[in-house]
N, C-alpha and C. Protein backbone atom coordinates (compact mmCIF):
# COMPACT_ATOMS: atom_id res chain seq x y z
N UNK A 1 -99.36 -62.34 127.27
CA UNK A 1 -100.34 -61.31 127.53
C UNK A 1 -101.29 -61.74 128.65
N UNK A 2 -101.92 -62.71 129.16
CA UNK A 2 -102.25 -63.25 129.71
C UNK A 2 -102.34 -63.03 131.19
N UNK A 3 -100.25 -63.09 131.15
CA UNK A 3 -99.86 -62.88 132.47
C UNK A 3 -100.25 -61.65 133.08
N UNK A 4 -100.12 -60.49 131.68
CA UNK A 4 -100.04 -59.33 132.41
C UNK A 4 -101.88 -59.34 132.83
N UNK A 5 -102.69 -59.27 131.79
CA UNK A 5 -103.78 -59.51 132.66
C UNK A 5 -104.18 -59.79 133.99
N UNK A 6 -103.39 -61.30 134.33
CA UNK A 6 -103.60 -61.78 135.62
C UNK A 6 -103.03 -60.90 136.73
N UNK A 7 -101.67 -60.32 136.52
CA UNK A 7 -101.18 -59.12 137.57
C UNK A 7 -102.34 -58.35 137.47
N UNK A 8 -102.74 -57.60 136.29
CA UNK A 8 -103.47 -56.44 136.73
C UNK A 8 -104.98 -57.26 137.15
N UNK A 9 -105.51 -58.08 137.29
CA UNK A 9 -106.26 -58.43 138.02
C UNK A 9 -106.05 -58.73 139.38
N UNK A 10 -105.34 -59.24 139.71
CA UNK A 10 -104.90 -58.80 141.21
C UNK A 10 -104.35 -57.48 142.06
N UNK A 11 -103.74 -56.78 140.85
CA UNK A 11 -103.35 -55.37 141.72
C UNK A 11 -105.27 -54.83 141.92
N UNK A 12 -105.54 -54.83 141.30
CA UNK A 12 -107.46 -54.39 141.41
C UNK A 12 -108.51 -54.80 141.72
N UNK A 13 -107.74 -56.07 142.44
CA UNK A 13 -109.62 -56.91 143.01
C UNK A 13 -109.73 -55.91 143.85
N UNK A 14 -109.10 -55.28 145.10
CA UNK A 14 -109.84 -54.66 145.67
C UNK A 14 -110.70 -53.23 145.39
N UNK A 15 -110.35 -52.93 143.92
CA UNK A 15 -111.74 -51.75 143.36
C UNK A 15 -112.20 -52.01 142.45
N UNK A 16 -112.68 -50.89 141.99
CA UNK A 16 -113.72 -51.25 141.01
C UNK A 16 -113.41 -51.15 139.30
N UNK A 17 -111.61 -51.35 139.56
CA UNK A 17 -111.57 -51.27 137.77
C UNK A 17 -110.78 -52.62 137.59
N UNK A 18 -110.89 -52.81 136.50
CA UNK A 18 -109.83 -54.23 136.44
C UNK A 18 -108.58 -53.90 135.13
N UNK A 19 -108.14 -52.61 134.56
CA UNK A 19 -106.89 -52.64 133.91
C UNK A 19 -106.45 -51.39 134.37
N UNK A 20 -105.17 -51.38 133.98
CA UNK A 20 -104.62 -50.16 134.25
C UNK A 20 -105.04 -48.46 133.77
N UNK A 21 -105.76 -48.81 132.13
CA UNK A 21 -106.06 -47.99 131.64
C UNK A 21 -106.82 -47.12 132.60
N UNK A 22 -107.90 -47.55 133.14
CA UNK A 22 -109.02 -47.40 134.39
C UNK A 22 -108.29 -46.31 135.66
N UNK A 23 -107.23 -46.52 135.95
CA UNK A 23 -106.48 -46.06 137.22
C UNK A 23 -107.00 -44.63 137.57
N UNK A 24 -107.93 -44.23 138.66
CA UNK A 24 -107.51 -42.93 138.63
C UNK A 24 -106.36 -42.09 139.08
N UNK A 25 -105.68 -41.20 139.66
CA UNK A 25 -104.39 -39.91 140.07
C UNK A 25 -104.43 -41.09 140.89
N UNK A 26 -105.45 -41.24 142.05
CA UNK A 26 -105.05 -41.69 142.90
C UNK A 26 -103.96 -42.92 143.29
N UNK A 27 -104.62 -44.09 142.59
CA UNK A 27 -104.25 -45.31 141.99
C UNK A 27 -103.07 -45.01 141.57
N UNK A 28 -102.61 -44.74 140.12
CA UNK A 28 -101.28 -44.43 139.32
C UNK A 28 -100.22 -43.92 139.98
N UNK A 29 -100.45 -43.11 141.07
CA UNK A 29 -99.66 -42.46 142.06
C UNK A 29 -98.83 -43.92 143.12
N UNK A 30 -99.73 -44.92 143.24
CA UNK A 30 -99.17 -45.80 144.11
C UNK A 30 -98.82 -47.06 143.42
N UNK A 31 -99.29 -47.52 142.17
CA UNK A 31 -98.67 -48.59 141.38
C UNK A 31 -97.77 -48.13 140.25
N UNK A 32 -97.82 -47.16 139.97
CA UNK A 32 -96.85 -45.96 138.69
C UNK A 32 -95.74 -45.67 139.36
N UNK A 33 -95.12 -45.74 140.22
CA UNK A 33 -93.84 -45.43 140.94
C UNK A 33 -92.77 -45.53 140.33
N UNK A 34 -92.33 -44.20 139.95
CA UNK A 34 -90.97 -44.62 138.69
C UNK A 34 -89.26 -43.95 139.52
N UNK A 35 -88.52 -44.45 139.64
CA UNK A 35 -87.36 -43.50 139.78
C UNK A 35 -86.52 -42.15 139.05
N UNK A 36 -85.81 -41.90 139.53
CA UNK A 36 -85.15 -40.44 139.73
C UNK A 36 -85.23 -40.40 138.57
N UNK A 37 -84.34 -40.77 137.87
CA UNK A 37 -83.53 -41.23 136.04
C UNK A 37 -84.83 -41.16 135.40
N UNK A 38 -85.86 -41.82 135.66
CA UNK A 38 -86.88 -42.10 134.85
C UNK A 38 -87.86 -40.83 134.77
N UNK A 39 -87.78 -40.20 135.81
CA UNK A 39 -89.10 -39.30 136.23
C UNK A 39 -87.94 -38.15 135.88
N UNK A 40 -87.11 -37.77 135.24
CA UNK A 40 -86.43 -37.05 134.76
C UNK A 40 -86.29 -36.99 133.30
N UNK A 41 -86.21 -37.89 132.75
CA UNK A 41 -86.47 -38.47 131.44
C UNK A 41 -87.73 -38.36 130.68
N UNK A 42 -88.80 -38.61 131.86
CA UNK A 42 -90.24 -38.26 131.20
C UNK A 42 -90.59 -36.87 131.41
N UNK A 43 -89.97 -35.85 132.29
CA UNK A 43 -90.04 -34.69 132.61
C UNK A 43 -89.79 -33.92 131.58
N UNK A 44 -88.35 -34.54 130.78
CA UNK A 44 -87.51 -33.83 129.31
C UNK A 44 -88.64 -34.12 128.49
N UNK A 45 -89.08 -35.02 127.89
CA UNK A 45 -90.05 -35.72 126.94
C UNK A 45 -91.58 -34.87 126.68
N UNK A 46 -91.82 -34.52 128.17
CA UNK A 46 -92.67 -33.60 128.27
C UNK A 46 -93.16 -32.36 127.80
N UNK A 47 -91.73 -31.62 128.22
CA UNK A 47 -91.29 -30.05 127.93
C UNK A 47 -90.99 -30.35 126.70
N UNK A 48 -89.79 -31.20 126.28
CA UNK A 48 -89.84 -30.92 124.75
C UNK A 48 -90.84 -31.67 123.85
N UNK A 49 -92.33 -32.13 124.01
CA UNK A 49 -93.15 -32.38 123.33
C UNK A 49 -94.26 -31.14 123.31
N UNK A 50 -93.93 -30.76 124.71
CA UNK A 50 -95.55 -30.06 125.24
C UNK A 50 -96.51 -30.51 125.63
N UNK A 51 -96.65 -31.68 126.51
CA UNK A 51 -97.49 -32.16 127.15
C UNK A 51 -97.96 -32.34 128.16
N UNK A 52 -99.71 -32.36 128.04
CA UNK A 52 -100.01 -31.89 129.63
C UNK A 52 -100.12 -32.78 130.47
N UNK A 53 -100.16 -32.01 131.83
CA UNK A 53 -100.04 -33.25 132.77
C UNK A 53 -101.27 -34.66 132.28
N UNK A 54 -102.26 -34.48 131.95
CA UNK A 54 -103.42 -35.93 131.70
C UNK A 54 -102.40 -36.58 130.52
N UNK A 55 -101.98 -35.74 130.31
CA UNK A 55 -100.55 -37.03 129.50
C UNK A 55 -99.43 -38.02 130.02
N UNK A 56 -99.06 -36.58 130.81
CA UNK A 56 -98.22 -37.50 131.87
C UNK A 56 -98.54 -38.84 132.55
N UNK A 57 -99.95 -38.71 132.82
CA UNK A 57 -100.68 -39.81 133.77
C UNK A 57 -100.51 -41.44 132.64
N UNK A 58 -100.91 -40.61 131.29
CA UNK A 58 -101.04 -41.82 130.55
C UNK A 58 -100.08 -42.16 129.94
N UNK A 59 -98.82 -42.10 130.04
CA UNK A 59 -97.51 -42.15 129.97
C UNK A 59 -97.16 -43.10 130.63
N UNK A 60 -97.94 -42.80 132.02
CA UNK A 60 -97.56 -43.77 133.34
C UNK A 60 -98.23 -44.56 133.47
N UNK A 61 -99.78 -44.83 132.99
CA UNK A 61 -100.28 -45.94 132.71
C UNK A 61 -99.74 -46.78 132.16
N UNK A 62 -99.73 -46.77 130.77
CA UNK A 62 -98.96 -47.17 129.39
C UNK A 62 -97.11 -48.15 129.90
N UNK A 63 -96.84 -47.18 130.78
CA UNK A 63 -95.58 -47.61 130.94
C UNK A 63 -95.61 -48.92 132.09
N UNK A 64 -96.90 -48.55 132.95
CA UNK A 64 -96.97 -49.80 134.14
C UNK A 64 -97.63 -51.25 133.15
N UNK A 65 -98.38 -50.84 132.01
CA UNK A 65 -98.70 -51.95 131.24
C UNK A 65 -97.30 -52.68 130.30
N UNK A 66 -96.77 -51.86 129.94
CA UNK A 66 -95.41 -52.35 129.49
C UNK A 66 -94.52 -53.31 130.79
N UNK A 67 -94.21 -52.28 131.75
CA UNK A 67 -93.46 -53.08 132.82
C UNK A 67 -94.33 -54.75 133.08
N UNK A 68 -96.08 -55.06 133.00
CA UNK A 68 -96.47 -55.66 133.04
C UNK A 68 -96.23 -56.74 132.40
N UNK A 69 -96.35 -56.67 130.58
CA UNK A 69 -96.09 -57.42 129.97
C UNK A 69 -94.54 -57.90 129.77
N UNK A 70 -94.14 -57.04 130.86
CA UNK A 70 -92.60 -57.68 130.68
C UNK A 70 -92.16 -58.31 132.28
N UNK A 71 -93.04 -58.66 132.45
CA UNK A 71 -93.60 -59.38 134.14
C UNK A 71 -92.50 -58.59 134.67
N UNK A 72 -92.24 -57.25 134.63
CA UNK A 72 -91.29 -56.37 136.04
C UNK A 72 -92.58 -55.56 136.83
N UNK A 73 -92.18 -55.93 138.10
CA UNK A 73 -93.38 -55.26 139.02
C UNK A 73 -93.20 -53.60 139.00
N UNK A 74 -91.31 -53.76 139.52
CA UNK A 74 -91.23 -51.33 139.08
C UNK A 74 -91.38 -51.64 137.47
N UNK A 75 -91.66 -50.36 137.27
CA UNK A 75 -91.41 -49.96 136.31
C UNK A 75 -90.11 -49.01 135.88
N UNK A 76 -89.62 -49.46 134.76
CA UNK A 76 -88.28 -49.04 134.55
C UNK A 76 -88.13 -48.29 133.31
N UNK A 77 -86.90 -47.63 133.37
CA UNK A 77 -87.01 -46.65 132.66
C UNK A 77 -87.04 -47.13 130.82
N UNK A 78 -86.80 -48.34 130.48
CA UNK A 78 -86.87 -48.58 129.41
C UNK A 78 -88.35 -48.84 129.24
N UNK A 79 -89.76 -49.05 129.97
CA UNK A 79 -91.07 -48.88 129.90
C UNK A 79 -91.18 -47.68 129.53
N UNK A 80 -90.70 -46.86 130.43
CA UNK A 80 -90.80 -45.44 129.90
C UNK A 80 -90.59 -44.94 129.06
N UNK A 81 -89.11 -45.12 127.94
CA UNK A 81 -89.16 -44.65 127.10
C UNK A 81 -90.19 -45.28 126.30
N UNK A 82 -90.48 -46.79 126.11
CA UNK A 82 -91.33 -46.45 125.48
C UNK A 82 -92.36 -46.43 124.74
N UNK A 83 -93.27 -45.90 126.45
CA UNK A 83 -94.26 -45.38 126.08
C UNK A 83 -94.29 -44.47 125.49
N UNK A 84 -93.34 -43.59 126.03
CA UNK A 84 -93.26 -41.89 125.46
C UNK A 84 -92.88 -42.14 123.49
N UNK A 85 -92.54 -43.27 123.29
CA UNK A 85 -92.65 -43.45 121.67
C UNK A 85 -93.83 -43.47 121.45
N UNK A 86 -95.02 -44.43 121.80
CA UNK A 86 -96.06 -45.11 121.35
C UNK A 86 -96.56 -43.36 121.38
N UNK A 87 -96.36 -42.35 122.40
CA UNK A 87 -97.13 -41.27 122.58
C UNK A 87 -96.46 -40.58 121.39
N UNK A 88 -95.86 -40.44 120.92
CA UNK A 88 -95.04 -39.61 119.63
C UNK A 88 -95.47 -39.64 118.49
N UNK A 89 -96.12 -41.16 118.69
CA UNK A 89 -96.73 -41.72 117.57
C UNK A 89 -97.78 -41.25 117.28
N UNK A 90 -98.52 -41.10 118.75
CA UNK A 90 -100.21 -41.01 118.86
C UNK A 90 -99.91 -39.32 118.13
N UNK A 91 -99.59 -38.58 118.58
CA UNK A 91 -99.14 -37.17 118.44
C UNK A 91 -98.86 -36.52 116.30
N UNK A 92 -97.98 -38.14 116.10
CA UNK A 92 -97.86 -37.91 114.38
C UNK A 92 -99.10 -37.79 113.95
N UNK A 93 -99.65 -38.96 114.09
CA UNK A 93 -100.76 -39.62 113.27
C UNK A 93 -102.37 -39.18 113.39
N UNK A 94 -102.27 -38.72 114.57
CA UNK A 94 -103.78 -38.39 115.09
C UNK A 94 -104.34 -37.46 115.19
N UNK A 95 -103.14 -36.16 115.33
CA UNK A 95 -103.45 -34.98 115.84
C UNK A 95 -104.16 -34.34 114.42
């Protein structure tokens, strides 16, 4: 855990947040970079959950902290799925 810390302290010295959670559109747009397969996959997950885009974003947070703790710089589509669990979860239990 550590490690991933230390990445996300370096992807952010130069602003003013220091985790991913923090990211705004802007940010997530340029360290969240997912491929075709993946951004297709979270597209399905979406529609068939019903979720809105400020979900989407935190999908893609969630998933760059996963890719983190699994020291991969892309993020891949097995981050993705899953986050989109941990979000299924949030969705059982909370709502």
């Amino acid at each position: 855990m550590t490690q991933a810390r230390k990445i996300q302290q370096d992807r952010f010295q130069q602003e003013k947040i220091y985790s991913n959670a923090q990211m705004p559109p802007r940010l997530i747009r340029l360290h969240c970079e997912i491929g075709e397969d993946s951004r297709k996959h979270l597209e399905y997950a979406m529609t068939k959950m019903g979720l809105s885009a400020r979900a989407y974003d935190r999908i893609l947070k969630v998933s760059r902290t996963i890719a983190d703790l699994d020291n991969s710089p892309p993020i891949q589509a097995r981050h993705i799925s899953e986050a989109i669990q941990y979000r299924s979860l949030d969705r059982n239990y909370w709502v």
